[in-house]
N, C-alpha and C. Protein backbone atom coordinates (compact mmCIF):
# COMPACT_ATOMS: atom_id res chain seq x y z
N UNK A 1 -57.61 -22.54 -61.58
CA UNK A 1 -56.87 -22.82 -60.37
C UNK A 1 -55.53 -22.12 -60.43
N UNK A 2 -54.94 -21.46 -59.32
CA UNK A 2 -53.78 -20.47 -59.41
C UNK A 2 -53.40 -21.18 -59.17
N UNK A 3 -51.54 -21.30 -59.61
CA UNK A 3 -50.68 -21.79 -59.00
C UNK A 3 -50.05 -20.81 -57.70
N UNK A 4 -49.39 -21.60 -56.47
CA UNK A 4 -48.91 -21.05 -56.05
C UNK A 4 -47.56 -20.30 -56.05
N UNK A 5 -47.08 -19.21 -55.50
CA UNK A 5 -46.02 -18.22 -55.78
C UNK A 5 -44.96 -18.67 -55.27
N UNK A 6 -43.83 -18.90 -55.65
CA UNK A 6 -42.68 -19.56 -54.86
C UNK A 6 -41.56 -18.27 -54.79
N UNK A 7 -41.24 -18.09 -53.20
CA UNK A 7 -39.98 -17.29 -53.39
C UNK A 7 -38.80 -17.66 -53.95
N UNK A 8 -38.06 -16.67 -54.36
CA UNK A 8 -36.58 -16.94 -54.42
C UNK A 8 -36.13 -16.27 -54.10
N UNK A 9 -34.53 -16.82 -53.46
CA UNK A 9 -33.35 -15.77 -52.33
C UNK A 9 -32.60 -15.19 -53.52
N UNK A 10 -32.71 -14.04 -52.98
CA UNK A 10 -31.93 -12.92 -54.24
C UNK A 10 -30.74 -12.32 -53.33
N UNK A 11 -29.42 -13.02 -54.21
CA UNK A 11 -28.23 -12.31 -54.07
C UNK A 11 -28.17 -11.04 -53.50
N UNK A 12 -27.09 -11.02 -52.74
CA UNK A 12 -27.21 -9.67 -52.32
C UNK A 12 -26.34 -8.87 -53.69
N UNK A 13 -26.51 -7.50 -53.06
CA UNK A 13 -26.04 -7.09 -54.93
C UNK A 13 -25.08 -6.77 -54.41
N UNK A 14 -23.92 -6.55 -55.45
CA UNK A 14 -22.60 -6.14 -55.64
C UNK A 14 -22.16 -4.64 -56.52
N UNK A 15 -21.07 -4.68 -56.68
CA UNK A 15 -20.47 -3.72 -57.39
C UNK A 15 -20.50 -3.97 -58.89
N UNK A 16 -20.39 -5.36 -59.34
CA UNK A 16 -19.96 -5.98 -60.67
C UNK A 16 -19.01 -5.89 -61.15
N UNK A 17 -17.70 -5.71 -59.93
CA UNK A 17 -16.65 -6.32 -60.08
C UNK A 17 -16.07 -7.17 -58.47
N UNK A 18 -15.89 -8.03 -59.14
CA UNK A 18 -15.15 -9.04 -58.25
C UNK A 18 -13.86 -8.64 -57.25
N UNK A 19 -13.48 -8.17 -57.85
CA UNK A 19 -12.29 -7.51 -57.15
C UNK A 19 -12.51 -5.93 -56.03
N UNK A 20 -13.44 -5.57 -56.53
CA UNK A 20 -13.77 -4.44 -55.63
C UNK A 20 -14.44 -4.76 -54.67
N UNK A 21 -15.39 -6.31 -54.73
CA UNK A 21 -15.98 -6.37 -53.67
C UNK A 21 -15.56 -7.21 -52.52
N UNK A 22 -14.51 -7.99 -52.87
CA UNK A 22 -13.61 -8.62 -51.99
C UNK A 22 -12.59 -7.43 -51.18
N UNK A 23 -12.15 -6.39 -52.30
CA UNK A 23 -11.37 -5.20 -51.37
C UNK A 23 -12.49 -4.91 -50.32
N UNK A 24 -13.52 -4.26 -50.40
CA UNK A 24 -14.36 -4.01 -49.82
C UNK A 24 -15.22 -4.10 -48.69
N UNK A 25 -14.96 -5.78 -48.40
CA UNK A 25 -15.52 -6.92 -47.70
C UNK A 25 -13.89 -6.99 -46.39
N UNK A 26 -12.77 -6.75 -47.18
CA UNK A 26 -11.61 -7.12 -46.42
C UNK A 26 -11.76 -5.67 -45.53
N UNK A 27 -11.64 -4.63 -46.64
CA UNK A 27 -11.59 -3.16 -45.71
C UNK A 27 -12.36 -3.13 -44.62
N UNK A 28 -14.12 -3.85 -44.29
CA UNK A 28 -14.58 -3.45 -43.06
C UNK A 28 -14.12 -4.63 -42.24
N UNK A 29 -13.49 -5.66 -42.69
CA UNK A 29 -13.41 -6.57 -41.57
C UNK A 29 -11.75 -5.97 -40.68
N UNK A 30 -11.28 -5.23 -41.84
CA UNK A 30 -10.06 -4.43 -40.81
C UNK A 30 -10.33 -3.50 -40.29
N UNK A 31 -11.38 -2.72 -40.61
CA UNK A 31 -12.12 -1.37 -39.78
C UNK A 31 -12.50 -2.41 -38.42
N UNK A 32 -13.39 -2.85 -38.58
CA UNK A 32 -13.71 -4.07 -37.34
C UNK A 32 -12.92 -4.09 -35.98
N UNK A 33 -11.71 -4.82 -36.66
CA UNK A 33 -10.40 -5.42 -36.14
C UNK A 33 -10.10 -4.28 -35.42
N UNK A 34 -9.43 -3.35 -36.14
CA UNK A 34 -9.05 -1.84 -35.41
C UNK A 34 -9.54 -1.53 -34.37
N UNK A 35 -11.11 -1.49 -34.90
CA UNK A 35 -11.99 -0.70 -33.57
C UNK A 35 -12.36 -1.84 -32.59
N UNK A 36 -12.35 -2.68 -32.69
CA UNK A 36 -11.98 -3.95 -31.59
C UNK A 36 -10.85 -3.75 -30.67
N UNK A 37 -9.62 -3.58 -31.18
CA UNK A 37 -8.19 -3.01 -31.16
C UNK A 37 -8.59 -2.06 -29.80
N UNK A 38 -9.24 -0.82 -30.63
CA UNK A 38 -8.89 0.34 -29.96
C UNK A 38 -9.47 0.16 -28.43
N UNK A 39 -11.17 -0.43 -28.75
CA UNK A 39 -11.83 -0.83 -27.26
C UNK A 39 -10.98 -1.14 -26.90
N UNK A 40 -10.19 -2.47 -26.71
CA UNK A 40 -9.79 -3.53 -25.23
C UNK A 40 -8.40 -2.37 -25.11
N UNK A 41 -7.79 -1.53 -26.10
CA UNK A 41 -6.82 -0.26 -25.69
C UNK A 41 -7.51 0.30 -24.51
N UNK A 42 -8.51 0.94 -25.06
CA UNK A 42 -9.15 2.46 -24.19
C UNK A 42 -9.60 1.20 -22.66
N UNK A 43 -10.00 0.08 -22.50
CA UNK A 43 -10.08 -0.36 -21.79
C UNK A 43 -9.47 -0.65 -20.91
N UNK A 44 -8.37 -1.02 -21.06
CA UNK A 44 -6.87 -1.08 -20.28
C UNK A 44 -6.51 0.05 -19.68
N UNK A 45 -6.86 1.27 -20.67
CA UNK A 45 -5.98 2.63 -19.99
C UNK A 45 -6.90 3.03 -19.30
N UNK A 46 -8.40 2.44 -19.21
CA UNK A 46 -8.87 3.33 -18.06
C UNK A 46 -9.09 2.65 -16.88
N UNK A 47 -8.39 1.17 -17.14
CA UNK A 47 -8.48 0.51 -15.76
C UNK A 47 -7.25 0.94 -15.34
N UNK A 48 -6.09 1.30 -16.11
CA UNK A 48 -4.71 2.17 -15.60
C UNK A 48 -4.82 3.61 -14.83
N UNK A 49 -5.90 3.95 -15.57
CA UNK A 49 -6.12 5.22 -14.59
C UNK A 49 -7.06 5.48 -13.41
N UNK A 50 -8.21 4.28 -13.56
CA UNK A 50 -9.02 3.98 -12.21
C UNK A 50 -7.71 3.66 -11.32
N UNK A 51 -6.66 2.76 -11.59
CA UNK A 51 -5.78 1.94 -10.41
C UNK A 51 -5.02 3.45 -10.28
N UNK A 52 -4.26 4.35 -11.41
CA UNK A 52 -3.63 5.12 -10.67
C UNK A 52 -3.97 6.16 -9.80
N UNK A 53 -5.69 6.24 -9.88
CA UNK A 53 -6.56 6.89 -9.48
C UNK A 53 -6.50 6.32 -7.88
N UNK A 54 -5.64 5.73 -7.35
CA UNK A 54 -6.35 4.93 -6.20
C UNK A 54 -5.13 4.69 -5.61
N UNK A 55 -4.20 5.18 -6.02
CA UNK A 55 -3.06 4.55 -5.81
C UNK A 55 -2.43 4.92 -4.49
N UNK A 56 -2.30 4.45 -3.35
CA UNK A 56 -1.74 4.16 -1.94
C UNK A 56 -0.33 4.27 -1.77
N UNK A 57 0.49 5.53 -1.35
CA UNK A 57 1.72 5.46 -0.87
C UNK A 57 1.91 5.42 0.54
N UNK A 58 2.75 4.53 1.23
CA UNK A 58 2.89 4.39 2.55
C UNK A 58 4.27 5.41 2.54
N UNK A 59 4.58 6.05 3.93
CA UNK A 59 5.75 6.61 4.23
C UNK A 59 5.91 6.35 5.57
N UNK A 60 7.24 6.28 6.10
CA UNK A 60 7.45 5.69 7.23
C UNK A 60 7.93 7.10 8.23
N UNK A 61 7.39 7.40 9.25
CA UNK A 61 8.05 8.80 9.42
C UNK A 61 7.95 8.46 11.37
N UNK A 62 9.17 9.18 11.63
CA UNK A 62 9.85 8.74 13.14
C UNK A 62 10.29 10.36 13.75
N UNK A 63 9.96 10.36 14.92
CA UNK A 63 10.57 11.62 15.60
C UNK A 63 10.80 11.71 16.99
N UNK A 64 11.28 13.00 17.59
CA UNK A 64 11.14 13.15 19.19
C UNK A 64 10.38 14.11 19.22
N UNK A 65 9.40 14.41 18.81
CA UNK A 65 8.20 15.51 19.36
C UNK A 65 6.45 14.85 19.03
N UNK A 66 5.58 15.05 20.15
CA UNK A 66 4.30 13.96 19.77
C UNK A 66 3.20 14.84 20.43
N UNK A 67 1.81 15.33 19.40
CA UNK A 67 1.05 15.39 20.35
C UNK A 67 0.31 14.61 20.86
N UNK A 68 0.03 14.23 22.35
CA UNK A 68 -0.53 13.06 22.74
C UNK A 68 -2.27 13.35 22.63
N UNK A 69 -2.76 14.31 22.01
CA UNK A 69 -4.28 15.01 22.44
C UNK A 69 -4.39 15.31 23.78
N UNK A 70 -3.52 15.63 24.45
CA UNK A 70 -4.03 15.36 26.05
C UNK A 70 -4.29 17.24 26.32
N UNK A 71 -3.94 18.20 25.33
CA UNK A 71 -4.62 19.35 25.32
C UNK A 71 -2.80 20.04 25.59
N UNK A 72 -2.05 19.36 25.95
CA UNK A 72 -0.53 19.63 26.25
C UNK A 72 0.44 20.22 25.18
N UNK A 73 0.08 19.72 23.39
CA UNK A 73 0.27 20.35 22.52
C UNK A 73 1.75 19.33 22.04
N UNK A 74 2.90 19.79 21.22
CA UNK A 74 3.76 19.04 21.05
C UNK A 74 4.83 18.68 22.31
N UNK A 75 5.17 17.98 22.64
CA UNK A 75 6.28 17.69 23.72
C UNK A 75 7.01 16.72 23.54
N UNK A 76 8.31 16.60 24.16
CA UNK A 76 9.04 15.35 23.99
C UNK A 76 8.45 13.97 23.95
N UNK A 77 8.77 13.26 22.84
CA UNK A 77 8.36 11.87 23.18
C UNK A 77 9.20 11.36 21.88
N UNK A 78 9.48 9.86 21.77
CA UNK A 78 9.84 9.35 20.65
C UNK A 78 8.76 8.26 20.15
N UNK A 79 8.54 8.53 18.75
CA UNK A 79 7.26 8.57 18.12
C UNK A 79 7.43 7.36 16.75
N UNK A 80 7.12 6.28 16.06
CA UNK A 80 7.17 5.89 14.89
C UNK A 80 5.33 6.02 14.39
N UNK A 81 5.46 6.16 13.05
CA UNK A 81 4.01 6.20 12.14
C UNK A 81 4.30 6.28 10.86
N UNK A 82 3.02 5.56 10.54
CA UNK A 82 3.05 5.04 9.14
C UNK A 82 2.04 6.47 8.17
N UNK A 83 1.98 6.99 7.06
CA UNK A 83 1.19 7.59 6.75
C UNK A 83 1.13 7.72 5.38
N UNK A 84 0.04 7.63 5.12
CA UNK A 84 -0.46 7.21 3.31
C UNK A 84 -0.50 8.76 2.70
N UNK A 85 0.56 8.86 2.02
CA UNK A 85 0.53 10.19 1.13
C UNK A 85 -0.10 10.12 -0.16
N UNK A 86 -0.27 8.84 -0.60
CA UNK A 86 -0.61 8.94 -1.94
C UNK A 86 -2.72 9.04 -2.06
N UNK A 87 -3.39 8.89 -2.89
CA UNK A 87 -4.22 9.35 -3.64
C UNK A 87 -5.13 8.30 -3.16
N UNK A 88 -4.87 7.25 -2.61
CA UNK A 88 -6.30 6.15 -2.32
C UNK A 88 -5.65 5.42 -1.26
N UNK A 89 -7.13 4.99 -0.48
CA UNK A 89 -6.47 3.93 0.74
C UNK A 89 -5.45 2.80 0.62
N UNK A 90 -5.12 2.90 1.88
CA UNK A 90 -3.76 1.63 1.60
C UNK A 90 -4.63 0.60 2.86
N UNK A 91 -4.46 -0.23 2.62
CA UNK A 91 -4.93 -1.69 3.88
C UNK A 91 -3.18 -2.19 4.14
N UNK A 92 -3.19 -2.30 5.44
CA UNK A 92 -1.70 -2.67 6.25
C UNK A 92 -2.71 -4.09 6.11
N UNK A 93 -1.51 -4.84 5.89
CA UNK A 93 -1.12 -6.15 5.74
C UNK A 93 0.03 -6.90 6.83
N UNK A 94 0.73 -6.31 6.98
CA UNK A 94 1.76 -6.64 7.63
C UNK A 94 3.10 -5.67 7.86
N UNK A 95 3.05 -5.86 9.23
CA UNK A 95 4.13 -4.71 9.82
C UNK A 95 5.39 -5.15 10.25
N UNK A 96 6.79 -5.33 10.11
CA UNK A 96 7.67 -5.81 11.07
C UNK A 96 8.22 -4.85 11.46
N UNK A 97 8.65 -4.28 13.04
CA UNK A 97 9.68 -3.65 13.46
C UNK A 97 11.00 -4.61 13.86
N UNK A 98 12.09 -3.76 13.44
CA UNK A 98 13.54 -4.39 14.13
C UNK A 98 14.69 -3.53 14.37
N UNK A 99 15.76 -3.99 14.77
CA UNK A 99 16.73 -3.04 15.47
C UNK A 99 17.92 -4.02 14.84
N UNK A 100 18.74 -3.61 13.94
CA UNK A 100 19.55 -4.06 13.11
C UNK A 100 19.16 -5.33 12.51
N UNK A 101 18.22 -5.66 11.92
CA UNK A 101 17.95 -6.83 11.31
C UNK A 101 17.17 -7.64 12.40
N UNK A 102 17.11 -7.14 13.33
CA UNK A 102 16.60 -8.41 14.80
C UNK A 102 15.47 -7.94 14.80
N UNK A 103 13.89 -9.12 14.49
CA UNK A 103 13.02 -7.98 14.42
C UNK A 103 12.50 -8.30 16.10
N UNK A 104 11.54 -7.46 15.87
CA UNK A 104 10.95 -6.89 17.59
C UNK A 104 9.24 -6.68 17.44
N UNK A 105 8.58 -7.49 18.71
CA UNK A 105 7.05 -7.35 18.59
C UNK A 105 6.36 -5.98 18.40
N UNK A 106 7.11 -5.34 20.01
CA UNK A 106 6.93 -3.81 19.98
C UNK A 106 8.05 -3.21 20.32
N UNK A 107 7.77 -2.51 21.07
CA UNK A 107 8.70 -1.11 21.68
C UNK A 107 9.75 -1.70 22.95
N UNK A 108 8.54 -2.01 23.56
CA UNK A 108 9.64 -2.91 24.91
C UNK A 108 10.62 -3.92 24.28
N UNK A 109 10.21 -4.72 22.98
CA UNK A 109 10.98 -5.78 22.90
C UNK A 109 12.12 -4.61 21.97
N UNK A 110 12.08 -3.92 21.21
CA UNK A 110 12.87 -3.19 20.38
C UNK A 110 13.91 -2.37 21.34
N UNK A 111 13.28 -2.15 22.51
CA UNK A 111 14.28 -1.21 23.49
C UNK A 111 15.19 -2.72 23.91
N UNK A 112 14.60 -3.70 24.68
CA UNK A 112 15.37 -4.61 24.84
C UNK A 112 16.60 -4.72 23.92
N UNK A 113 16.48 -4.43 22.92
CA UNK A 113 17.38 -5.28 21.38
C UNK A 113 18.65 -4.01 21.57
N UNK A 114 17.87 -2.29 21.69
CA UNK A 114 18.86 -1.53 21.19
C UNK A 114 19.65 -0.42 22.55
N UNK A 115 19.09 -1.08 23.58
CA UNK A 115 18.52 0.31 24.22
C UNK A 115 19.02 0.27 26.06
N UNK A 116 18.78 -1.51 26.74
CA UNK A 116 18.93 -1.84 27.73
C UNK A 116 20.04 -2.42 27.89
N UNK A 117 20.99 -1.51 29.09
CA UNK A 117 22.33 -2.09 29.64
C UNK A 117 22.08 -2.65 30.66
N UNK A 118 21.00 -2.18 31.50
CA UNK A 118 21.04 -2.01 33.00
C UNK A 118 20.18 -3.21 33.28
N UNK A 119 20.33 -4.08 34.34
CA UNK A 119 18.89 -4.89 34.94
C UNK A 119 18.01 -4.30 34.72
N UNK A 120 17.13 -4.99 33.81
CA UNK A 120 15.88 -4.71 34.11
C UNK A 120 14.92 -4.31 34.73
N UNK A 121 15.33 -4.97 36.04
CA UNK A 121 14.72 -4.89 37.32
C UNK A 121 14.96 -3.72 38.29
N UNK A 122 15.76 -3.05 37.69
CA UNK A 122 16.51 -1.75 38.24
C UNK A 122 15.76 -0.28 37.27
N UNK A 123 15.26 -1.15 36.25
CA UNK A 123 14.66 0.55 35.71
C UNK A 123 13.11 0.62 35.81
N UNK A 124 12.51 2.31 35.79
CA UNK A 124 11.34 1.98 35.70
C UNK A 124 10.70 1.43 34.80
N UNK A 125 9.29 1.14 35.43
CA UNK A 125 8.32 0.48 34.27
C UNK A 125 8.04 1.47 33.21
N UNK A 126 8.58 1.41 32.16
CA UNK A 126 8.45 1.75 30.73
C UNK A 126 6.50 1.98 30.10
N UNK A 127 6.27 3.02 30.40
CA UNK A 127 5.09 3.70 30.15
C UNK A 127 5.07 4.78 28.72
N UNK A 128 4.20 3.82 28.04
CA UNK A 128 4.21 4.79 26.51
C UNK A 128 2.62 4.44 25.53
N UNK A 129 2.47 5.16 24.90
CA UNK A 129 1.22 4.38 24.12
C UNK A 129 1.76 3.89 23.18
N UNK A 130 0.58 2.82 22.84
CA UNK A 130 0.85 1.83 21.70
C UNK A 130 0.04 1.62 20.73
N UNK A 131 -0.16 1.66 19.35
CA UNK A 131 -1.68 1.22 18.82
C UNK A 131 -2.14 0.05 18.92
N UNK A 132 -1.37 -1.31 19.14
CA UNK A 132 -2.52 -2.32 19.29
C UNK A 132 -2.20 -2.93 17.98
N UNK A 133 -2.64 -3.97 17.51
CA UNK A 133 -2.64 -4.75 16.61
C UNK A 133 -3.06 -3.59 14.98
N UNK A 134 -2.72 -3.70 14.32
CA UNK A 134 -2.41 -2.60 12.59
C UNK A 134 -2.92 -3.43 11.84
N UNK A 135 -2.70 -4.67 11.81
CA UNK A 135 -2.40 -5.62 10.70
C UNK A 135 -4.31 -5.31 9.74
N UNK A 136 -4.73 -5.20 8.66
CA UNK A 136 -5.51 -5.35 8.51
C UNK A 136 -6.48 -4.13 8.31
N UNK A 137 -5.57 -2.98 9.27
CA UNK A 137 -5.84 -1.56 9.22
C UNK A 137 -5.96 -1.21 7.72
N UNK A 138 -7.64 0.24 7.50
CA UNK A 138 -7.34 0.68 6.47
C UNK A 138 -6.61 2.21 6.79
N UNK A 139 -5.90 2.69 5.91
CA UNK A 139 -5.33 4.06 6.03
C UNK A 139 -5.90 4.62 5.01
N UNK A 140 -6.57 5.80 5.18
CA UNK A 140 -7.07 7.05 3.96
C UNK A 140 -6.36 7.54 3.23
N UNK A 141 -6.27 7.87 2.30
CA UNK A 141 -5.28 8.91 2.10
C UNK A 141 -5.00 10.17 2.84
N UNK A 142 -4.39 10.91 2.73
CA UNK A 142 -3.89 11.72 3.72
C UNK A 142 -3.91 11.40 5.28
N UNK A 143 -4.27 10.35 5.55
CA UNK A 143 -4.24 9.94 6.93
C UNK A 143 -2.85 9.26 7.46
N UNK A 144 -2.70 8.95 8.83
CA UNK A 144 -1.67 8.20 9.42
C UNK A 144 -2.24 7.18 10.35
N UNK A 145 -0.90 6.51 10.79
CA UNK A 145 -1.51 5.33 12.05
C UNK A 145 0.12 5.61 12.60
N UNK A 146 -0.47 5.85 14.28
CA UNK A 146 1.21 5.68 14.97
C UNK A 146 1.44 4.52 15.26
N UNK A 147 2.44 3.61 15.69
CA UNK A 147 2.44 2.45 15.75
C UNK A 147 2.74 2.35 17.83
N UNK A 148 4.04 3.61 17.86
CA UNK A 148 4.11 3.96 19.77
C UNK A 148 4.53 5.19 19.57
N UNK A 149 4.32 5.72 20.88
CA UNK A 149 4.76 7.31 20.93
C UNK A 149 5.24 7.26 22.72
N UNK A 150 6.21 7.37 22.69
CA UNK A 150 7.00 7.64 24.33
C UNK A 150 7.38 8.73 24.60
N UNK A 151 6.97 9.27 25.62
CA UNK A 151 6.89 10.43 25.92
C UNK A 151 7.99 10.41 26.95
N UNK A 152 8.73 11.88 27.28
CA UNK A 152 10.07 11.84 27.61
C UNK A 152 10.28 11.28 29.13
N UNK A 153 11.32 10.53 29.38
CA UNK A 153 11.30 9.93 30.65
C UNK A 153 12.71 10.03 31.02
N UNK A 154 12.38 11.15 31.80
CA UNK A 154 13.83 11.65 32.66
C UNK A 154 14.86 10.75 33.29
N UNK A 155 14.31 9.81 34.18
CA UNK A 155 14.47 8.77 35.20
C UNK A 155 15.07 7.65 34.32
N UNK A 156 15.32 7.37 33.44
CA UNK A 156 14.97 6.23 32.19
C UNK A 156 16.11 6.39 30.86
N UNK A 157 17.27 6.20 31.36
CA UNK A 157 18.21 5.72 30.71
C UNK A 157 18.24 5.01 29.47
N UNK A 158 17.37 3.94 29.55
CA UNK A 158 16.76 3.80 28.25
C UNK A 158 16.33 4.80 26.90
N UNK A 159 15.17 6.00 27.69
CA UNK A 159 14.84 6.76 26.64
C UNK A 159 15.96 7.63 26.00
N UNK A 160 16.41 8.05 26.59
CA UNK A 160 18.08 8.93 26.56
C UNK A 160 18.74 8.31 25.02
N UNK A 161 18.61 6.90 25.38
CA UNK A 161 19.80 5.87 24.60
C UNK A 161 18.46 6.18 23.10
N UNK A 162 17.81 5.74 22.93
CA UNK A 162 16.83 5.26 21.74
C UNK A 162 16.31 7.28 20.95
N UNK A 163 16.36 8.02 21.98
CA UNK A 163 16.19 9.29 21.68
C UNK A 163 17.65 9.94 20.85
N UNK A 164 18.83 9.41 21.07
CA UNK A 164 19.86 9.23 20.38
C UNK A 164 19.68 8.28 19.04
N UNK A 165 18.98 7.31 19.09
CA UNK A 165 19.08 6.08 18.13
C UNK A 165 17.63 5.89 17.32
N UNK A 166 16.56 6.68 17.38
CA UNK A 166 15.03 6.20 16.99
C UNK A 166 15.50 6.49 15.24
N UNK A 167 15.95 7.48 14.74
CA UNK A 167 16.05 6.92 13.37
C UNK A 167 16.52 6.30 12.67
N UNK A 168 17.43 5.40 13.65
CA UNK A 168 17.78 3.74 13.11
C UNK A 168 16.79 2.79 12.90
N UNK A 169 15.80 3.22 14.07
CA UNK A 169 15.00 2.05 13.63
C UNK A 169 14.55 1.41 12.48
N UNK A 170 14.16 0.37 12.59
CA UNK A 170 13.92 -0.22 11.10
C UNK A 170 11.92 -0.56 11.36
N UNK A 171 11.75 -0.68 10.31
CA UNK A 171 10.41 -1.24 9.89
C UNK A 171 10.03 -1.28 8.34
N UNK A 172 9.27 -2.73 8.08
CA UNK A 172 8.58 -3.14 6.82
C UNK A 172 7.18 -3.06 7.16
N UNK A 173 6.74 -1.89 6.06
CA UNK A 173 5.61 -2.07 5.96
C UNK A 173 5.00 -3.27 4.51
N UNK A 174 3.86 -3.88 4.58
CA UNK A 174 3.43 -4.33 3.29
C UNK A 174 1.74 -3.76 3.44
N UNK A 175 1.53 -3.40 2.44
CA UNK A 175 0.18 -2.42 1.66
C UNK A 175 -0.48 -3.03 0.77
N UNK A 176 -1.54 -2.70 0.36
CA UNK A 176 -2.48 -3.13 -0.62
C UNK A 176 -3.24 -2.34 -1.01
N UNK A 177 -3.78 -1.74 -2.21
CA UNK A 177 -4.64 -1.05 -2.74
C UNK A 177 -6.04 -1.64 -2.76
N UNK A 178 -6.95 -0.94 -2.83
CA UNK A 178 -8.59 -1.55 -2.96
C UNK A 178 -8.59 -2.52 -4.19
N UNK A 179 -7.81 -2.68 -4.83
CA UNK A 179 -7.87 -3.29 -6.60
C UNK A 179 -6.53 -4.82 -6.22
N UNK A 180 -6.13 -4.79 -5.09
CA UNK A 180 -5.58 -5.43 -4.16
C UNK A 180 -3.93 -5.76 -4.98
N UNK A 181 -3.40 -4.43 -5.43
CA UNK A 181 -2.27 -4.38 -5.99
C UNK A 181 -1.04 -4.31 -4.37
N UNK A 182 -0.22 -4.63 -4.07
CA UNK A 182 0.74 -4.76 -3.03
C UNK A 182 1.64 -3.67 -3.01
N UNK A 183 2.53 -3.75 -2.06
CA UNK A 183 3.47 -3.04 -2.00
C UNK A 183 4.50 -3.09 -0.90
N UNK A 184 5.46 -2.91 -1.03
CA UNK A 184 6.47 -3.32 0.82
C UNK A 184 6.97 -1.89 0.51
N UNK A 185 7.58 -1.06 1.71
CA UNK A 185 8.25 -0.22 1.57
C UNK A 185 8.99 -0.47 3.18
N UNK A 186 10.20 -0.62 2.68
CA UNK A 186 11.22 -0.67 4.02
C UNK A 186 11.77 0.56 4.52
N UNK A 187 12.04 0.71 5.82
CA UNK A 187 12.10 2.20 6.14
C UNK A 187 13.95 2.58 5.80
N UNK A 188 14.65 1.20 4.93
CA UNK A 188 15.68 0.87 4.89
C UNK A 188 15.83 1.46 2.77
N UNK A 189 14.93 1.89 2.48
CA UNK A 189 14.40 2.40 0.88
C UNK A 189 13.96 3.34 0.84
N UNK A 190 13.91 4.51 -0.57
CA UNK A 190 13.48 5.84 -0.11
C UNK A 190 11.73 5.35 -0.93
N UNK A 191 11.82 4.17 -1.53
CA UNK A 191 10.51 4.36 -2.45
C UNK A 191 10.05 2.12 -2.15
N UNK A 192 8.49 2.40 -2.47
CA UNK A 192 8.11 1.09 -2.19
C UNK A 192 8.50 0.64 -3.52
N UNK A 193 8.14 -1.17 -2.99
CA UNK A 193 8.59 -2.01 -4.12
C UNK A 193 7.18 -2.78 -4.37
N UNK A 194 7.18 -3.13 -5.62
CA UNK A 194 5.89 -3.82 -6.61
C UNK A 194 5.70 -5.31 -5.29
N UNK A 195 4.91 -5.96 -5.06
CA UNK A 195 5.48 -7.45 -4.66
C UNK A 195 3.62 -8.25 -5.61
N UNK A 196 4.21 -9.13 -5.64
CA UNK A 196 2.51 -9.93 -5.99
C UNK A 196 1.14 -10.23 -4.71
N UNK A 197 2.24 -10.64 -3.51
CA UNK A 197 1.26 -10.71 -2.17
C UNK A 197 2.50 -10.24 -0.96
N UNK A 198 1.79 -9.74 0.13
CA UNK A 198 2.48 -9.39 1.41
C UNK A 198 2.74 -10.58 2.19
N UNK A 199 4.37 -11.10 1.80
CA UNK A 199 5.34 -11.70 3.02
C UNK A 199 4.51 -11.62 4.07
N UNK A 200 4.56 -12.81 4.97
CA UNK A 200 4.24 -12.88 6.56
C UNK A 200 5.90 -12.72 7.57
N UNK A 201 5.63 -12.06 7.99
CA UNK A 201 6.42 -11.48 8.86
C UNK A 201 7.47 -12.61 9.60
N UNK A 202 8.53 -12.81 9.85
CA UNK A 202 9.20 -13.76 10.81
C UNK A 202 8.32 -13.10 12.86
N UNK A 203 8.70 -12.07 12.55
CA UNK A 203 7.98 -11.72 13.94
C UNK A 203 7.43 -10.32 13.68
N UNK A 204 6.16 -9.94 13.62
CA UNK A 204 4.65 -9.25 13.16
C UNK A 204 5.21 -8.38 14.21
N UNK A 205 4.26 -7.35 14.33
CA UNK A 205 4.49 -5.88 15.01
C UNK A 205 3.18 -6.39 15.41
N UNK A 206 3.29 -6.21 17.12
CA UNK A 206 1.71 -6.50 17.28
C UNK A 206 1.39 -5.30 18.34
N UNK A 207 2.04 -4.53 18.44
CA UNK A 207 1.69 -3.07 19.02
C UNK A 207 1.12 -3.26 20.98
N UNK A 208 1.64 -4.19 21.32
CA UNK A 208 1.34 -4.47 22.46
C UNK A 208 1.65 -3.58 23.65
């Protein structure tokens, strides 16, 4: 009758010294560590360079010359627009226009603030385009959004006054990147500022 064979767990082998194999044992657990290290590094810098890869500059840019597309080409008008120079879309969040700190819905209310001496009722009806509600807008890169463009109005004392005064105007833009990093840039700053979320407006630009 055989007996049966019994295993036994065999040590793993060593060096046959004690001391070399504890150096040994320490050295890969710091190789380890390192290259652990280096991943969540290289990880970081390439979510730094996906975000700078993407990165959304707003610029605020104002004039008296506009083409309206109407096939007419550039002509008088006074013009505000927003336009993303930088490298990835920007999403408008929130727009305020104002006229020394006083902010203003649109154009009519902004002329009101900087612009009207006369009765009201005495000038003409104020005819200009407008874009309409922004808020929420995405911008491309290299793209723009106008916010109004007034085209020259002889009759209109008003335009005269603000065609003297349009690069006073004021406006805050606030931005967001696709990775939903923020940004405000006041047309009152030559460069935007970091923010965590986009301020709600005391009174919104609603492009009416």
């Amino acid at each position: 009758m055989e007996e049966g064979s019994h295993g036994h767990a065999h040590r793993p082998h060593g060096s046959g010294f004690h001391w070399l194999d504890i150096s040994l044992a320490l050295s890969a657990f710091f190789v380890s560590l390192v290259s652990l290290g280096l991943a969540i590094h290289n990880g970081r810098t390439m979510e730094k360079l996906v975000a700078a890869n993407s990165y959304p500059n707003i610029d605020i840019e104002t004039g008296n010359r506009f083409d309206f597309g109407d096939g007419l080409g550039l002509r008088p008008a006074i013009y505000l627009s927003v336009a993303n120079t930088g490298i990835g879309p920007a999403r408008l969040r929130s727009l305020q226009l104002s006229w020394q700190g006083k902010p203003a819905a649109d154009l009519a209310a902004l002329v009101a603030l900087c612009c009207s001496a006369e009765d009201a009722a005495s000038l003409p009806r104020m005819d200009y385009w407008r874009s309409g509600e922004l808020r929420g807008a995405m911008v491309a890169a290299g793209q723009s959004a106008n916010l109004y463009a007034w085209p020259e109005a002889l009759g209109d004392p008003r335009w005269a006054r603000l065609a003297e005064l349009y690069e006073k105007v004021g406006l805050e833009v606030c931005y967001c990147s696709v990775f939903d990093e923020c940004y405000v840039h006041d047309s009152g700053h030559r460069e935007p500022s970091r923010v965590k979320a986009c301020p709600a407006p005391a009174v919104p630009y609603t492009g009416n």
